[in-house]
C-alpha atoms as a PDB file:
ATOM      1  CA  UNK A   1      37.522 -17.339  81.146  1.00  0.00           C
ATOM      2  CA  UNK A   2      39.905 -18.057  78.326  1.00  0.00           C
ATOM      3  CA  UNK A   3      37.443 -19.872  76.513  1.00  0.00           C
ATOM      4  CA  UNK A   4      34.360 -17.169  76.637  1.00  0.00           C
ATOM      5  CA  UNK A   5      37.244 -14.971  74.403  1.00  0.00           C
ATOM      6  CA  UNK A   6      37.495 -17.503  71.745  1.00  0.00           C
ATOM      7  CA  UNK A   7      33.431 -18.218  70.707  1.00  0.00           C
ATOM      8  CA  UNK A   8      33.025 -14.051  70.800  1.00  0.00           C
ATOM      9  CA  UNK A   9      32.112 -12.061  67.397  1.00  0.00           C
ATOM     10  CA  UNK A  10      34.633  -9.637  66.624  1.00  0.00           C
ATOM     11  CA  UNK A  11      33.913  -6.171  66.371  1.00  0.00           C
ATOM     12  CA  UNK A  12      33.676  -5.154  63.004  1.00  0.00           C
ATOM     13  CA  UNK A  13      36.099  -2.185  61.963  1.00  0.00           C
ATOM     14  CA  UNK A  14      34.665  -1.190  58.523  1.00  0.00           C
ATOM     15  CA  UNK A  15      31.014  -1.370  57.543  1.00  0.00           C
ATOM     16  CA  UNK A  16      29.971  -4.062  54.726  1.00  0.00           C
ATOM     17  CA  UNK A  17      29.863  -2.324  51.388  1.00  0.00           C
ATOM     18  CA  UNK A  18      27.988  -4.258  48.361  1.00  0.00           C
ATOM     19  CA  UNK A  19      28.062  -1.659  46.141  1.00  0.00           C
ATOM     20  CA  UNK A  20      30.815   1.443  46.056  1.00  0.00           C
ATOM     21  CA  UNK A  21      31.012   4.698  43.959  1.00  0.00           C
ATOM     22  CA  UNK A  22      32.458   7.667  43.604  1.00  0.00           C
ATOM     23  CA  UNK A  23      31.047   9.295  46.538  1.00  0.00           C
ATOM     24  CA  UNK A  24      29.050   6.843  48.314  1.00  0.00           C
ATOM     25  CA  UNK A  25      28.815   3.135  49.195  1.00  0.00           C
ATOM     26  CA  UNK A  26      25.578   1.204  49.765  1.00  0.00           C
ATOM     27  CA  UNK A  27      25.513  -1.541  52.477  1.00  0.00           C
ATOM     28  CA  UNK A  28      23.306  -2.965  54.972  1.00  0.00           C
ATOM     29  CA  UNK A  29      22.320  -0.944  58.150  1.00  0.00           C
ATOM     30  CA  UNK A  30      24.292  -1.716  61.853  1.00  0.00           C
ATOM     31  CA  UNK A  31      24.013  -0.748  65.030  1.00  0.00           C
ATOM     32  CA  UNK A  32      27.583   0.120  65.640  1.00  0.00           C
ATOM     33  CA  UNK A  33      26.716   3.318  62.720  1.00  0.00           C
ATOM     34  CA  UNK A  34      24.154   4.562  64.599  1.00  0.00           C
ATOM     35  CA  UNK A  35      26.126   7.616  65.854  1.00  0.00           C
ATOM     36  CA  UNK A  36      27.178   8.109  61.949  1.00  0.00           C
ATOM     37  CA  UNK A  37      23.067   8.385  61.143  1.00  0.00           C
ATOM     38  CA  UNK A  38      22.702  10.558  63.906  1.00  0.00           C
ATOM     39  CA  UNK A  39      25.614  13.012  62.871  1.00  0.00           C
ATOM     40  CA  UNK A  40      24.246  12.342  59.267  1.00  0.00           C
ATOM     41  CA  UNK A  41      20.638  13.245  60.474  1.00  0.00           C
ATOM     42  CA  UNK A  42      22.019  16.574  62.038  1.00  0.00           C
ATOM     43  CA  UNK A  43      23.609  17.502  59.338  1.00  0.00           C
ATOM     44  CA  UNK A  44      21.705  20.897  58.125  1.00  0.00           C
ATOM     45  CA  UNK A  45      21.994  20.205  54.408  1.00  0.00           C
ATOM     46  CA  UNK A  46      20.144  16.734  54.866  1.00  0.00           C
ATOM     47  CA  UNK A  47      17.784  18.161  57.688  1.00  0.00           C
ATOM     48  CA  UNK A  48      16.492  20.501  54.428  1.00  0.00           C
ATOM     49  CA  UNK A  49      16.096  17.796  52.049  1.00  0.00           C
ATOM     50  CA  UNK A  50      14.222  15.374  54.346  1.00  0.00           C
ATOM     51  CA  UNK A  51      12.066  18.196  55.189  1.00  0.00           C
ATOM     52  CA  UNK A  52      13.217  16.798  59.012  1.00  0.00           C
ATOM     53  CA  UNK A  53      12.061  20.134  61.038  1.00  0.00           C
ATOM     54  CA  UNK A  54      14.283  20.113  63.691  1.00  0.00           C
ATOM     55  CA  UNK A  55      17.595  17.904  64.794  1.00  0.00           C
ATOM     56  CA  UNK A  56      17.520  14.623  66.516  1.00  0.00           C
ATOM     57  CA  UNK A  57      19.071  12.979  69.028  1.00  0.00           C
ATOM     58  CA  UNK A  58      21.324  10.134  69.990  1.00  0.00           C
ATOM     59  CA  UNK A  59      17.772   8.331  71.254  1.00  0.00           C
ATOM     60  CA  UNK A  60      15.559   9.117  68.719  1.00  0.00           C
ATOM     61  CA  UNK A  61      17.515   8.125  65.682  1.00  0.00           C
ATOM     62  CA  UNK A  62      18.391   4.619  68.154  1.00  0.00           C
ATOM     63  CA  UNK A  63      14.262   4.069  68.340  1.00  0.00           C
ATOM     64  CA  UNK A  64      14.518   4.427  64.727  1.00  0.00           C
ATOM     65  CA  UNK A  65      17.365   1.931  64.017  1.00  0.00           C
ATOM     66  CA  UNK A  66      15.549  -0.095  66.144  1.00  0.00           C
ATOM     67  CA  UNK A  67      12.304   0.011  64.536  1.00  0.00           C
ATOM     68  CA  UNK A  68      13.541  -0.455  61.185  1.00  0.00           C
ATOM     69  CA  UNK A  69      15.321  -3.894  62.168  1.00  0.00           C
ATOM     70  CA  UNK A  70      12.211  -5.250  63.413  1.00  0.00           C
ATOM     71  CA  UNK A  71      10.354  -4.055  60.506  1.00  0.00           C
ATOM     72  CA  UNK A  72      12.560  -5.004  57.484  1.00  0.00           C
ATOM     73  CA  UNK A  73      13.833  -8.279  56.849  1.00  0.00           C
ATOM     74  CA  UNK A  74      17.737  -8.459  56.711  1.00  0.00           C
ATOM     75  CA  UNK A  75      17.486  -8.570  52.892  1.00  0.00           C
ATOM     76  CA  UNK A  76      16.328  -5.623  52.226  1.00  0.00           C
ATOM     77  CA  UNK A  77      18.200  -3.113  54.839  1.00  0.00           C
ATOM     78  CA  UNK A  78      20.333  -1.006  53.131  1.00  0.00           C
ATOM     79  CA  UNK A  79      22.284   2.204  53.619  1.00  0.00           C
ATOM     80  CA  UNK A  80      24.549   4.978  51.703  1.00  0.00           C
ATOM     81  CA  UNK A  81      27.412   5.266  52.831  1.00  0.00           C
ATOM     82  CA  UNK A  82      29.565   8.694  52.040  1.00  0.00           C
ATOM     83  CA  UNK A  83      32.868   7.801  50.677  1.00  0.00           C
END
């Protein structure tokens, strides 16, 4: 049992930022943020400028992780991060 600990990732605490600013960061996408995207999604100020008509949840903006990951090679996933 011992040994199954040693050859595990570890969880990673912060996200990877490649580029960091005043107010944001820009790094590539991960699972373990999807419940940031979906707070970030909710949010009403960002609902308004995606022109997003109505909030969505935990699943939805999972499906859309998802999708994205299968669509877009590593390379070119990236986020914004707020600082």
């Amino acid at each position: 049992m011992e040994q199954a600990k040693e050859h595990q990732t570890p969880i990673q605490v912060h996200p990877i930022l490649n580029i960091i600013g005043d107010k944001v960061a820009l790094g590539p996408i991960h699972c373990d943020l999807v419940p940031l995207y979906h707070r970030w999604i909710n949010d009403f100020a960002v609902l308004r400028t995606l022109h997003i008509p109505r909030p969505s949840t935990l699943e939805e903006i999972q499906a859309a992780y998802e999708a994205e990951v299968a669509r877009e090679p590593l390379a070119q996933r990236r986020l914004l991060h707020h600082l």
